[in-house]
PDB file of N, CA and C in Angstrom:
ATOM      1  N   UNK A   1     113.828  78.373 105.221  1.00  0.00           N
ATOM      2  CA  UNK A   1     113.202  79.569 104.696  1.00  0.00           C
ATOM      3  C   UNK A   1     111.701  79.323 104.527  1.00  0.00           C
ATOM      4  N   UNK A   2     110.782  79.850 105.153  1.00  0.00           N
ATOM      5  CA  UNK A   2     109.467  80.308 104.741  1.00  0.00           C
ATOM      6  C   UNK A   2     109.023  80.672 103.869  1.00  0.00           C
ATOM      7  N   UNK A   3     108.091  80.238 103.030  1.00  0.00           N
ATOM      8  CA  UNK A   3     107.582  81.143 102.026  1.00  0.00           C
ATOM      9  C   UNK A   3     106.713  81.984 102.581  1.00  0.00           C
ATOM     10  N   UNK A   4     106.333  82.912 101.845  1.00  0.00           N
ATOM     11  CA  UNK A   4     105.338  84.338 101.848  1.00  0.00           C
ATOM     12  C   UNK A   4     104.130  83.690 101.063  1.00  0.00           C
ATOM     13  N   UNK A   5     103.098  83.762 102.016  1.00  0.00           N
ATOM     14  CA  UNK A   5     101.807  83.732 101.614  1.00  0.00           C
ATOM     15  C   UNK A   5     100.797  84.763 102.146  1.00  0.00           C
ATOM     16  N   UNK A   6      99.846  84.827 101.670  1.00  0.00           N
ATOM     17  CA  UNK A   6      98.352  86.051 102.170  1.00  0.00           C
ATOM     18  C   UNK A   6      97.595  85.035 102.902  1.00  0.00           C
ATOM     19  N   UNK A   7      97.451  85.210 103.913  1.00  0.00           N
ATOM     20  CA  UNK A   7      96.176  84.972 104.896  1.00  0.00           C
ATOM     21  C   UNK A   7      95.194  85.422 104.922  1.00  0.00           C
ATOM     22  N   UNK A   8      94.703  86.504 104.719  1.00  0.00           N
ATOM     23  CA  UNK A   8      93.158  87.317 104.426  1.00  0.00           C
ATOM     24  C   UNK A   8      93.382  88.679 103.675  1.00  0.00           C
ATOM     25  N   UNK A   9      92.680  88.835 103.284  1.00  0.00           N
ATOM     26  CA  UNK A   9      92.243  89.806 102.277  1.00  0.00           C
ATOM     27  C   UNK A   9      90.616  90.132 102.052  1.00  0.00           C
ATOM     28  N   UNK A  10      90.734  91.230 102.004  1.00  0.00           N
ATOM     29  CA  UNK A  10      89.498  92.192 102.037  1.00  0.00           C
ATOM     30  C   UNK A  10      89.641  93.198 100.427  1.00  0.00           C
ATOM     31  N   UNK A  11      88.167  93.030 100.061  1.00  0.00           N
ATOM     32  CA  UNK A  11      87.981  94.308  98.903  1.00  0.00           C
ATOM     33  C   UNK A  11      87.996  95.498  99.846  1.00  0.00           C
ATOM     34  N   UNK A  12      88.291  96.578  99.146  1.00  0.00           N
ATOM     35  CA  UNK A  12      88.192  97.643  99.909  1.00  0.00           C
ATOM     36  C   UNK A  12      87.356  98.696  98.623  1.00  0.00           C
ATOM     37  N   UNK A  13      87.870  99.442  97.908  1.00  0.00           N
ATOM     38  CA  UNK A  13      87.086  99.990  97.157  1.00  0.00           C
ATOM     39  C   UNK A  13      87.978 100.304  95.657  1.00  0.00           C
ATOM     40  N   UNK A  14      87.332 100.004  94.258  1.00  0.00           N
ATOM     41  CA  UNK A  14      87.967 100.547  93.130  1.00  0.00           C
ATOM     42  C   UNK A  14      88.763  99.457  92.955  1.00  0.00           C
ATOM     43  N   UNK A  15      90.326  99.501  93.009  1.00  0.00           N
ATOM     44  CA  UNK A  15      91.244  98.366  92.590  1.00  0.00           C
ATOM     45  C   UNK A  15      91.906  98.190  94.275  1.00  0.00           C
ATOM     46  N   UNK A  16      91.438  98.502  95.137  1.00  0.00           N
ATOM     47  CA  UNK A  16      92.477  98.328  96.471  1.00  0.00           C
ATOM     48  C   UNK A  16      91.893  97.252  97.356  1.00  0.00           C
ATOM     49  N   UNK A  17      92.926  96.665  97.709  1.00  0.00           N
ATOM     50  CA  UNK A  17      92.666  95.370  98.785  1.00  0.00           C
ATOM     51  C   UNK A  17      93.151  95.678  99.649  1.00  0.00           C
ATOM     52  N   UNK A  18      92.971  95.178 101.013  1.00  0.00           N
ATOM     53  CA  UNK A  18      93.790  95.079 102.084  1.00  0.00           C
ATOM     54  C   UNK A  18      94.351  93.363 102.445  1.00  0.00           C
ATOM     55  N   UNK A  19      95.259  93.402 103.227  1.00  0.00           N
ATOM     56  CA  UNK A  19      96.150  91.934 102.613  1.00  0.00           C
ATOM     57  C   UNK A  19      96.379  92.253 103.748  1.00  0.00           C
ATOM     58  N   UNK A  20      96.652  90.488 104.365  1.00  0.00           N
ATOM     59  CA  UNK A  20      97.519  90.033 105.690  1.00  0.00           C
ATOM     60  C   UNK A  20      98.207  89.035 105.107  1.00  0.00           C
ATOM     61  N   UNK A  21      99.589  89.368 105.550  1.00  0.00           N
ATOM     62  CA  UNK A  21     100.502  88.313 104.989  1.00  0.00           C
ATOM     63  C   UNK A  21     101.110  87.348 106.252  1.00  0.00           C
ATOM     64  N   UNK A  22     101.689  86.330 105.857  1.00  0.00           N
ATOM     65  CA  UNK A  22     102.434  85.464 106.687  1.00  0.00           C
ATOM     66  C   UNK A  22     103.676  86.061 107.355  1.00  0.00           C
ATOM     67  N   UNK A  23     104.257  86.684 106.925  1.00  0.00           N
ATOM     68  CA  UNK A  23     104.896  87.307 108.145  1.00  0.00           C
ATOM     69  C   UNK A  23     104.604  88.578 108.958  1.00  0.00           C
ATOM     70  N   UNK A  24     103.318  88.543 109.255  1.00  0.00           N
ATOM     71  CA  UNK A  24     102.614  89.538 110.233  1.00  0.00           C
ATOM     72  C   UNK A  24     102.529  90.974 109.675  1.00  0.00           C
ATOM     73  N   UNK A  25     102.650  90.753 108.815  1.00  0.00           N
ATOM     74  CA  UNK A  25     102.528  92.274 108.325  1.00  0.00           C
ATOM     75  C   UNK A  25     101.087  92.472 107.448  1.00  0.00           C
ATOM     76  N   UNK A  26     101.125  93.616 107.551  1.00  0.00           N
ATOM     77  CA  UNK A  26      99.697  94.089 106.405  1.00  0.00           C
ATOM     78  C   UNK A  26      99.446  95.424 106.102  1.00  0.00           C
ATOM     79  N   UNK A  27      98.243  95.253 104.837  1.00  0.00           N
ATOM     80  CA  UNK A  27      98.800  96.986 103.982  1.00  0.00           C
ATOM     81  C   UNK A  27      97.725  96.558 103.067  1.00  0.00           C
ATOM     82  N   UNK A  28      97.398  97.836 102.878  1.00  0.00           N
ATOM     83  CA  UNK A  28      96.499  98.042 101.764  1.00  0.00           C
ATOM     84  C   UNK A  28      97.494  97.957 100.411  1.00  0.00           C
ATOM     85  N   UNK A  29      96.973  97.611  99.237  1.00  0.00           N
ATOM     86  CA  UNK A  29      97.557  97.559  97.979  1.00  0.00           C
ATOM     87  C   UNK A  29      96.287  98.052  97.038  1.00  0.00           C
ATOM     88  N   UNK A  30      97.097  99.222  96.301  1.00  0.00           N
ATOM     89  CA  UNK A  30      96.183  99.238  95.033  1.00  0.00           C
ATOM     90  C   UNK A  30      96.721  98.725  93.363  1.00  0.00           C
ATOM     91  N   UNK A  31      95.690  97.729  92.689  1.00  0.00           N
ATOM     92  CA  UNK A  31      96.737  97.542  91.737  1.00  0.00           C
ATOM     93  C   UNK A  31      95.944  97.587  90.429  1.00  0.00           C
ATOM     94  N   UNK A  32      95.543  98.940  90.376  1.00  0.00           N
ATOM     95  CA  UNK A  32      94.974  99.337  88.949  1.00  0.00           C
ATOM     96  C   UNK A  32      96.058  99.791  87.956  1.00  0.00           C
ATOM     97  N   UNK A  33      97.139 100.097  88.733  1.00  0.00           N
ATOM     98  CA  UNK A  33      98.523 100.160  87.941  1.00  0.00           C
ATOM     99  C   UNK A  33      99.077  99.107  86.961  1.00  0.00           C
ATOM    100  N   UNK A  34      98.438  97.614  87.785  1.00  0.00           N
ATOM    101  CA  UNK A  34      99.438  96.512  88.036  1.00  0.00           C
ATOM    102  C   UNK A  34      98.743  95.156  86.996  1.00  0.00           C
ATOM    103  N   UNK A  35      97.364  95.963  86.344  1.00  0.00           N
ATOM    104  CA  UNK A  35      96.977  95.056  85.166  1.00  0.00           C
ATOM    105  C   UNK A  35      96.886  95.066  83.538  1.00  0.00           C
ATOM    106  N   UNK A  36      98.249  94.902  83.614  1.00  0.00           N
ATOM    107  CA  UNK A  36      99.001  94.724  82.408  1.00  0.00           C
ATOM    108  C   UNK A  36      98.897  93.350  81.876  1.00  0.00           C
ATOM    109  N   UNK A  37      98.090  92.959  80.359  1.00  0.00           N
ATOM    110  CA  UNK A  37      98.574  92.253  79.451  1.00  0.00           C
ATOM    111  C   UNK A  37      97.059  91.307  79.551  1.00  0.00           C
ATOM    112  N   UNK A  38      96.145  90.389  78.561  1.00  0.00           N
ATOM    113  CA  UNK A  38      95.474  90.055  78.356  1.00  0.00           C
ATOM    114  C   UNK A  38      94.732  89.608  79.687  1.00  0.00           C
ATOM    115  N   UNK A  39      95.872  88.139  80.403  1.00  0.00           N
ATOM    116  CA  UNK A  39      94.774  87.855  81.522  1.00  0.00           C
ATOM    117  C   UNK A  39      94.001  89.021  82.548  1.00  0.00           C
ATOM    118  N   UNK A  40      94.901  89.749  82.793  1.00  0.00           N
ATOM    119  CA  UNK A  40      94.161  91.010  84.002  1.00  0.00           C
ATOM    120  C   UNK A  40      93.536  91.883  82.981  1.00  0.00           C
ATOM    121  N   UNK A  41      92.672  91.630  81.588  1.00  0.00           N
ATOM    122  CA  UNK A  41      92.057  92.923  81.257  1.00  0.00           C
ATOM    123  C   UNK A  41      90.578  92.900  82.092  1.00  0.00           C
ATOM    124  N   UNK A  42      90.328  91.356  81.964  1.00  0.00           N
ATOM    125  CA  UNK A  42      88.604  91.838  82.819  1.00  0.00           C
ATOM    126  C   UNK A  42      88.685  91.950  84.273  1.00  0.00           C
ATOM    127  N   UNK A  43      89.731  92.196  84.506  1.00  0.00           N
ATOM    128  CA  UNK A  43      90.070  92.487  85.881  1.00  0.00           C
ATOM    129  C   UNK A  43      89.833  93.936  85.976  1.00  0.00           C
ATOM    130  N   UNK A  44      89.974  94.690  84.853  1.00  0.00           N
ATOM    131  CA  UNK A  44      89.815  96.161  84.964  1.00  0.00           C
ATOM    132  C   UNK A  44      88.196  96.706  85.263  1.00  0.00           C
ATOM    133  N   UNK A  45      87.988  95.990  84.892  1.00  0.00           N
ATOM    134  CA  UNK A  45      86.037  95.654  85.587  1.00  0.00           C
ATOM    135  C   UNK A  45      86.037  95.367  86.947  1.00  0.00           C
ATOM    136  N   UNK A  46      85.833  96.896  87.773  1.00  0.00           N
ATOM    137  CA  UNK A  46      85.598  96.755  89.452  1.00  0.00           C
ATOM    138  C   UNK A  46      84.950  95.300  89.633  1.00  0.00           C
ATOM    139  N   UNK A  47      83.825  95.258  88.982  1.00  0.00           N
ATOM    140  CA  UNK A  47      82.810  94.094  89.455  1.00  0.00           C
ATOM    141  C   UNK A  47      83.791  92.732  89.622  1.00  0.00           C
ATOM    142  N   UNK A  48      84.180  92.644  88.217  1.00  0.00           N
ATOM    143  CA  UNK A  48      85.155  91.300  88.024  1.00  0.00           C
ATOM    144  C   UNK A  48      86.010  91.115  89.198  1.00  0.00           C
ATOM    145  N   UNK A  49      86.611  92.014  89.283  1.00  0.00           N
ATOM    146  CA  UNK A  49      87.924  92.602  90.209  1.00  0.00           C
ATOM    147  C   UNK A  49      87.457  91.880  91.631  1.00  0.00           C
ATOM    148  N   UNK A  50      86.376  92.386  92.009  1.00  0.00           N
ATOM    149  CA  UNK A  50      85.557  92.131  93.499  1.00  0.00           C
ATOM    150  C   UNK A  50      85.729  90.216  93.644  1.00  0.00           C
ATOM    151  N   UNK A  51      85.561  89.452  92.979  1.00  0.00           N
ATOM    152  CA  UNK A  51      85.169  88.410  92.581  1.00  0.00           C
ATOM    153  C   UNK A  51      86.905  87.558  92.673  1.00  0.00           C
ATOM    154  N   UNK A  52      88.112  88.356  93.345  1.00  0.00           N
ATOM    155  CA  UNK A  52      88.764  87.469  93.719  1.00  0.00           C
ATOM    156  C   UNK A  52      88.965  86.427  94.834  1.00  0.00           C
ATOM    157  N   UNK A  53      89.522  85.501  95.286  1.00  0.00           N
ATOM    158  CA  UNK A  53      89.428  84.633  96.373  1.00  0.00           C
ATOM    159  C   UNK A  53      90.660  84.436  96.802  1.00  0.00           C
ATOM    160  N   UNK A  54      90.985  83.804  97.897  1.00  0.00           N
ATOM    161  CA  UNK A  54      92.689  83.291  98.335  1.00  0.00           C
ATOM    162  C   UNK A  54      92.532  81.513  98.121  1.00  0.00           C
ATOM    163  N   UNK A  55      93.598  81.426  97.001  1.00  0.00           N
ATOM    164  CA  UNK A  55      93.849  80.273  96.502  1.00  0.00           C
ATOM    165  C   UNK A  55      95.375  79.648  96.558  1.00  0.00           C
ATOM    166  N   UNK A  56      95.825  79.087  96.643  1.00  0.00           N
ATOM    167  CA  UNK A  56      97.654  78.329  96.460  1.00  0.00           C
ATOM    168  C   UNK A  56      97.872  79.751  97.039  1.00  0.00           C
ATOM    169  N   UNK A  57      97.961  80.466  98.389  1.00  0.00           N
ATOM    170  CA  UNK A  57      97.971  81.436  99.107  1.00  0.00           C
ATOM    171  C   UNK A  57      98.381  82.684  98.435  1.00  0.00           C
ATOM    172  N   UNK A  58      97.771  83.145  97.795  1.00  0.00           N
ATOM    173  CA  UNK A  58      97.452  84.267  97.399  1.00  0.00           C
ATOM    174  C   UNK A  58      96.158  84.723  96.319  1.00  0.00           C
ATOM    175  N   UNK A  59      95.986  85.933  95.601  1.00  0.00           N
ATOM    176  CA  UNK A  59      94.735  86.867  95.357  1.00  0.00           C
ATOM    177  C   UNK A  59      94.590  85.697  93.932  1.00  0.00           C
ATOM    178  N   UNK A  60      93.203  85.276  93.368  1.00  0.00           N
ATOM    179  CA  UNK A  60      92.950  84.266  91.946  1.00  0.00           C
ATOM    180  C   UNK A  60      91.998  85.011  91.682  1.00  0.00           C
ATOM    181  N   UNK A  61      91.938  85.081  90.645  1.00  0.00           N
ATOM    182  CA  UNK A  61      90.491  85.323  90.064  1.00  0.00           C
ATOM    183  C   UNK A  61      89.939  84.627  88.792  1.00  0.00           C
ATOM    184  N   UNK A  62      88.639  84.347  88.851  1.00  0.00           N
ATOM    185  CA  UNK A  62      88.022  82.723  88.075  1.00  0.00           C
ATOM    186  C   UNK A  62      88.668  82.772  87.142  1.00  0.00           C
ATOM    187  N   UNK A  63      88.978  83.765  85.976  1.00  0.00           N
ATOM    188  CA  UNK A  63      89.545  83.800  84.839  1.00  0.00           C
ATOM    189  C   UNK A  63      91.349  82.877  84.939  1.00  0.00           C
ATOM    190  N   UNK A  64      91.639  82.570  86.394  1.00  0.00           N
ATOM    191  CA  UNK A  64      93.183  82.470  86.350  1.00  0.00           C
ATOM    192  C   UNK A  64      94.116  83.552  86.652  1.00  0.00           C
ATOM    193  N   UNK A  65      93.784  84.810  86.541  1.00  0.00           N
ATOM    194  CA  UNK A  65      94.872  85.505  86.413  1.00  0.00           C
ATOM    195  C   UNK A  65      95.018  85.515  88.500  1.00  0.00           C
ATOM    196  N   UNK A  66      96.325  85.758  88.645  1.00  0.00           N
ATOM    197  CA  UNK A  66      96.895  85.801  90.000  1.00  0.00           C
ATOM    198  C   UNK A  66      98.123  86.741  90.108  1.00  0.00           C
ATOM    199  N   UNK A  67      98.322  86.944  90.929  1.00  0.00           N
ATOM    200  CA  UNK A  67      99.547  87.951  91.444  1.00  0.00           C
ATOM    201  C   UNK A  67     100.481  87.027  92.537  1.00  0.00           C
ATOM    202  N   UNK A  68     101.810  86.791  92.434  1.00  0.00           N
ATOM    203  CA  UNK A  68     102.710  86.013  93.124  1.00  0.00           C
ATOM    204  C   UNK A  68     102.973  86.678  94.896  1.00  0.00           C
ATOM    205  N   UNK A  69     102.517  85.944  95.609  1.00  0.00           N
ATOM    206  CA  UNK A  69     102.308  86.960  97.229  1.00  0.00           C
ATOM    207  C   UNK A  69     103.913  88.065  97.163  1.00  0.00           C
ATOM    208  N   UNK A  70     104.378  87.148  97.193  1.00  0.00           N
ATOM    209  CA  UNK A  70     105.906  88.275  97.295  1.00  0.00           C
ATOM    210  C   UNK A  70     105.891  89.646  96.160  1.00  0.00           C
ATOM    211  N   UNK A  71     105.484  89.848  95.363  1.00  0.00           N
ATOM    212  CA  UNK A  71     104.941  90.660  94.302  1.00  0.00           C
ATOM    213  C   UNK A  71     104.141  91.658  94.979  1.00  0.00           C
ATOM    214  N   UNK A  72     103.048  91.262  95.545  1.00  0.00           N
ATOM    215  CA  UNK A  72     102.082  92.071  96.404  1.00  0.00           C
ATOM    216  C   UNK A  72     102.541  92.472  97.271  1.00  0.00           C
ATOM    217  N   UNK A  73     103.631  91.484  98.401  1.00  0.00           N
ATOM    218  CA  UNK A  73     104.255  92.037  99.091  1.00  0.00           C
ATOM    219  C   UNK A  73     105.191  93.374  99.413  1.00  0.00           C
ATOM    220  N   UNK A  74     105.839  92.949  98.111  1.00  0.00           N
ATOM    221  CA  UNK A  74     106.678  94.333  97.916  1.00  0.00           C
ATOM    222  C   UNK A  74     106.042  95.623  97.716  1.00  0.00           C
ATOM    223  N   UNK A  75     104.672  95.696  96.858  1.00  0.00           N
ATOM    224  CA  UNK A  75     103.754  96.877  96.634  1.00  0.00           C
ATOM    225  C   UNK A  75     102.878  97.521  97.850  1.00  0.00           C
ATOM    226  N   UNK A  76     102.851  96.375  98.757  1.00  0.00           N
ATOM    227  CA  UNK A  76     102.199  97.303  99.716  1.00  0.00           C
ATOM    228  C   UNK A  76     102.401  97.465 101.117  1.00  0.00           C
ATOM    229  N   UNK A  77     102.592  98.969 100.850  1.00  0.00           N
ATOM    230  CA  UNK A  77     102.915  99.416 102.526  1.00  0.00           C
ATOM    231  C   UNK A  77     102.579  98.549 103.433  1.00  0.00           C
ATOM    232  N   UNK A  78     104.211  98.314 104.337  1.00  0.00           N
ATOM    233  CA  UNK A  78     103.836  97.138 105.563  1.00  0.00           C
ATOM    234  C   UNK A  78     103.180  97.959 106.797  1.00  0.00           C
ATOM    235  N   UNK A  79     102.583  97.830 107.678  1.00  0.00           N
ATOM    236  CA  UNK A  79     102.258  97.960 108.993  1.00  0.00           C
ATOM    237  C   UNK A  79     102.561  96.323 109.506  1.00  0.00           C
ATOM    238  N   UNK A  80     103.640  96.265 110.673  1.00  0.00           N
ATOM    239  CA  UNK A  80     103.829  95.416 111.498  1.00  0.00           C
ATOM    240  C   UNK A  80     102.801  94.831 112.443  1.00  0.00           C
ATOM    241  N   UNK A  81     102.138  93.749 112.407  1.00  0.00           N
ATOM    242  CA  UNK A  81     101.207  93.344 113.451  1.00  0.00           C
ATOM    243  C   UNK A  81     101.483  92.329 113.990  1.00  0.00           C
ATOM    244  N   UNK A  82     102.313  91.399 114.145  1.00  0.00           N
ATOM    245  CA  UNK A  82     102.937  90.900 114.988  1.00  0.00           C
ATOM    246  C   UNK A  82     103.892  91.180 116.222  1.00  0.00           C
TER     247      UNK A  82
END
């Protein structure tokens, strides 16, 4: 079994990324829904927000807070590119 990881990712605008995942798929995700509970509050700050990177393969941001790829996965519409 493979794990699910993000390969690239792009800001796009507000809370939405676009994501390429390891099994060829990809999709925009928005997750202004999806920051619930202390670590993701300065995440609610576009600026902050902008300021994530791909780390242990998926979305980090300096503060620590992260989202589990399979998590993201499930939220955002696949388009097949493989």
């Amino acid at each position: 079994m493979k794990f699910l990881h993000i390969e690239d990712a792009e800001y796009l605008d507000g809370h939405r990324v676009w994501l390429k995942f390891s099994d060829g798929t990809d999709g925009q995700v928005d997750l202004k829904n999806e920051l619930d509970g202390p670590i993701f509050d300065p995440l609610r700050d576009t600026e902050y927000f902008k300021q994530f990177t791909l780390e242990g393969h998926t979305l980090t941001w300096p503060n620590g807070a992260d989202f589990a790829p399979e998590y993201l996965h499930a939220l955002t519409p696949q388009i097949q590119t493989a």
